[in-house]
N, C-alpha and C. Protein backbone atom coordinates (compact mmCIF):
# COMPACT_ATOMS: atom_id res chain seq x y z
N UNK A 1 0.85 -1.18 0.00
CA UNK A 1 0.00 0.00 0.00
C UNK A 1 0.89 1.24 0.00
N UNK A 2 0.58 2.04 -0.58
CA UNK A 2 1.16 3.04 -1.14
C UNK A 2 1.13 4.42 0.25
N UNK A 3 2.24 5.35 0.79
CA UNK A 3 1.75 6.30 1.51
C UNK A 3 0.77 7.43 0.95
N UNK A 4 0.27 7.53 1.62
CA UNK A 4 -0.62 9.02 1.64
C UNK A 4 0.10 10.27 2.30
N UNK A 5 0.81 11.11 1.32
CA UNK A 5 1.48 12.63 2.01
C UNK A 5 0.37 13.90 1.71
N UNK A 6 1.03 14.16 2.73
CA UNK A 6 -0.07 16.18 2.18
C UNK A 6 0.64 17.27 1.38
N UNK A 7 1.60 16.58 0.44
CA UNK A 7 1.72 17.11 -0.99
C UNK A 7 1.12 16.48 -2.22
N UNK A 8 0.17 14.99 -2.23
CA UNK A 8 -0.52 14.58 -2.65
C UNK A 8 -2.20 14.98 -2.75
N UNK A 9 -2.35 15.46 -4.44
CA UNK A 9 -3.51 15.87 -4.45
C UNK A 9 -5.10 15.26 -3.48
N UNK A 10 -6.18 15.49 -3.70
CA UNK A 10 -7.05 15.01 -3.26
C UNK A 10 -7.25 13.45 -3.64
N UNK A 11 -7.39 14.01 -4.84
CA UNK A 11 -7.86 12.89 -6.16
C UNK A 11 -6.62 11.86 -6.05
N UNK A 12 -5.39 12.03 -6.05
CA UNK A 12 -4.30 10.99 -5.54
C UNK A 12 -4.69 10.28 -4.70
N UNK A 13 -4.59 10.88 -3.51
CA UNK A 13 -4.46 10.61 -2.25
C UNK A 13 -6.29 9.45 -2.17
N UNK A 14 -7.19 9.67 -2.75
CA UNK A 14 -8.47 8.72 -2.77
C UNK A 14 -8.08 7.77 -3.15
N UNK A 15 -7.29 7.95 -5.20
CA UNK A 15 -6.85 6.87 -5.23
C UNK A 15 -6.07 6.26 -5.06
N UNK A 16 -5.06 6.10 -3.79
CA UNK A 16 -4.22 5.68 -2.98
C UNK A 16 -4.94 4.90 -2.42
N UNK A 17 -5.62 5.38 -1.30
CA UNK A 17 -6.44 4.72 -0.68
C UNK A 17 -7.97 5.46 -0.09
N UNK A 18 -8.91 4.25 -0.64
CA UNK A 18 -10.32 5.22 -0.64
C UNK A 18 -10.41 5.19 1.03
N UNK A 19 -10.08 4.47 1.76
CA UNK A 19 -10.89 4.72 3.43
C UNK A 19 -10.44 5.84 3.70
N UNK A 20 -9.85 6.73 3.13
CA UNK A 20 -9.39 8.26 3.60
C UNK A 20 -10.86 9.39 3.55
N UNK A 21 -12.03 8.62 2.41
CA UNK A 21 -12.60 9.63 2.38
C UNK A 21 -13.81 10.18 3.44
N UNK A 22 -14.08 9.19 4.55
CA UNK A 22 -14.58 9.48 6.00
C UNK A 22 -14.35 10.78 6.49
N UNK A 23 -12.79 10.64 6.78
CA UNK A 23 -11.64 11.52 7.41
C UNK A 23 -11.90 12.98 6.62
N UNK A 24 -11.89 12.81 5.38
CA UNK A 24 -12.44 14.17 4.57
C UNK A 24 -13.47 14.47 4.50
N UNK A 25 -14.85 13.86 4.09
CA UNK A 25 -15.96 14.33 4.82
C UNK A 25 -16.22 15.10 6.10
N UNK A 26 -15.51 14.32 7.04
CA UNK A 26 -15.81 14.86 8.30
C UNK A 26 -15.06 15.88 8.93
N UNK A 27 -14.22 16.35 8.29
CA UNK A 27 -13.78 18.09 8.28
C UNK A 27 -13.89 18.89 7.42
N UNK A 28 -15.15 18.28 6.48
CA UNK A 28 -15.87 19.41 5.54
C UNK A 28 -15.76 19.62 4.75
N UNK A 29 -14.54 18.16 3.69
CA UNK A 29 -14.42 18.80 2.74
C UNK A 29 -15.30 17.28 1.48
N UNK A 30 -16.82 18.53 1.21
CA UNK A 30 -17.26 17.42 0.54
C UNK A 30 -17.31 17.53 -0.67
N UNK A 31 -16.62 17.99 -1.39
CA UNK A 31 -16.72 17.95 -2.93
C UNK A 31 -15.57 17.71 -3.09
N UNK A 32 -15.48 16.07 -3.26
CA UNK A 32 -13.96 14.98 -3.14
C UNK A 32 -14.03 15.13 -4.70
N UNK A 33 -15.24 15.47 -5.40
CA UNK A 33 -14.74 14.96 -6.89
C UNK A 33 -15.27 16.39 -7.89
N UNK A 34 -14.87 17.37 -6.97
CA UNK A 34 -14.89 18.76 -8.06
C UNK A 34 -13.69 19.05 -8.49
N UNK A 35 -13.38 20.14 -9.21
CA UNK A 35 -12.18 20.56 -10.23
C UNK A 35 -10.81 20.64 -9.28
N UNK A 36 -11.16 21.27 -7.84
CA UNK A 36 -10.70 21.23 -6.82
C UNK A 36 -9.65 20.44 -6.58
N UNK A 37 -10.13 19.12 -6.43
CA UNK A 37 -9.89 17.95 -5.87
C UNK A 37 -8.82 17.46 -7.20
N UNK A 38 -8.84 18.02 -8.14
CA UNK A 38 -7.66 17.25 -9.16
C UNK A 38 -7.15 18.18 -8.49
N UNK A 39 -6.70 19.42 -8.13
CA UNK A 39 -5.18 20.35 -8.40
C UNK A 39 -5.15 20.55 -6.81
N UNK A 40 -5.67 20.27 -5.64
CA UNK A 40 -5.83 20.92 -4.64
C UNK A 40 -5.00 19.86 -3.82
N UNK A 41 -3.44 20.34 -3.15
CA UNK A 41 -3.05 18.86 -1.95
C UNK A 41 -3.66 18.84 -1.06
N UNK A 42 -3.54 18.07 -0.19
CA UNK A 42 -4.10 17.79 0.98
C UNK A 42 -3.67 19.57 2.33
N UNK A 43 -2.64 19.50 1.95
CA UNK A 43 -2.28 20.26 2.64
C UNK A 43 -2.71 21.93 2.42
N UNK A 44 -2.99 22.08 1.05
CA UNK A 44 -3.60 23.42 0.53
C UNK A 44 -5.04 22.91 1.01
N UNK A 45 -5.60 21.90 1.24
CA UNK A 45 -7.03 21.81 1.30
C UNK A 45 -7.40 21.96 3.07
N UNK A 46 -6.32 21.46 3.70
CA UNK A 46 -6.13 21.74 5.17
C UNK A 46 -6.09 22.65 5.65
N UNK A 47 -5.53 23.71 4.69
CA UNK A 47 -5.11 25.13 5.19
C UNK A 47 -7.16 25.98 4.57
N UNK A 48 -7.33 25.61 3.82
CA UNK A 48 -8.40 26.52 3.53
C UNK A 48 -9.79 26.15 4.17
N UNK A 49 -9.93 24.59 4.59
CA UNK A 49 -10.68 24.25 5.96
C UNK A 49 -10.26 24.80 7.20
N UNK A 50 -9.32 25.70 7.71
CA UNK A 50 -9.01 26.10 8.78
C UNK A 50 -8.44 25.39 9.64
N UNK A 51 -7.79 23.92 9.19
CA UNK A 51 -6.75 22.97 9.77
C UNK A 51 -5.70 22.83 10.07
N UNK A 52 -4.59 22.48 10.84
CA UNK A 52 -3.14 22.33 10.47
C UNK A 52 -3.36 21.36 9.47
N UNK A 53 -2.42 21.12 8.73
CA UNK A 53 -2.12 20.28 7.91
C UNK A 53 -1.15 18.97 8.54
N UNK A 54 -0.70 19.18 9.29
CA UNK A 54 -0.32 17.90 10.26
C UNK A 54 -1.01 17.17 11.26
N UNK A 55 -2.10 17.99 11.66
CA UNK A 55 -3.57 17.26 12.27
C UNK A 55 -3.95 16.29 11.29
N UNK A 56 -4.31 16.85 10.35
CA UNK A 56 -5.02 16.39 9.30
C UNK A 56 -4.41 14.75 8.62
N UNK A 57 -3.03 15.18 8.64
CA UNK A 57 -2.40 13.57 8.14
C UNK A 57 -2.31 13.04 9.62
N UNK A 58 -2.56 13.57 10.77
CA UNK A 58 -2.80 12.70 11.68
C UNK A 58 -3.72 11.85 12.06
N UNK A 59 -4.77 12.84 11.63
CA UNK A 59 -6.15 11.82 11.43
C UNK A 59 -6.42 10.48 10.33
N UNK A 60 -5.82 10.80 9.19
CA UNK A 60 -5.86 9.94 8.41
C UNK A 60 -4.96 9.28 8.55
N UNK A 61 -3.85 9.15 8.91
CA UNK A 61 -2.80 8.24 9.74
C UNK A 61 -3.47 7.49 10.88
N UNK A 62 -4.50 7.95 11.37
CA UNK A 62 -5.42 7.26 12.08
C UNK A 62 -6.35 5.76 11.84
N UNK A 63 -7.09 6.85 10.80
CA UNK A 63 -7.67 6.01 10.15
C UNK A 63 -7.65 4.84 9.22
N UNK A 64 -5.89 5.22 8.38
CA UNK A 64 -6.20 4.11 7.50
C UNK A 64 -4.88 3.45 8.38
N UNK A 65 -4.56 3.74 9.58
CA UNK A 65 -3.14 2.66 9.97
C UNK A 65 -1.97 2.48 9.52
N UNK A 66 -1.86 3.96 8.47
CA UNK A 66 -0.48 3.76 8.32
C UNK A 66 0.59 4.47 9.28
């Protein structure tokens, strides 16, 4: 299984691994499959939800166990 970083787009990072998309729902970010989501990293998408961006791969470091 491949890592998931937060210089990896949205759309990467799903298809890396889909159980990530819980973790994104549930800090609001629900339009996983707008124009967005091709050009947007995780970490630009963290910052404009009002997140750290190291929370954020913490949670999903959570979730999918890596």
């Amino acid at each position: 299984m491949s890592t998931i970083t937060k210089d990896m787009t949205i759309a990467q990072a799903i298809s890396t691994n889909q159980n990530i998309i819980p973790v994104l729902l549930d800090i609001g970010m629900h339009c996983l499959g707008c124009p967005s989501a091709q050009a947007e990293t995780l970490e630009e998408a963290a910052m404009v939800h009002g997140l750290d961006p190291e929370e954020l791969m913490q949670r999903i470091t959570a979730e999918i166990g890596e």
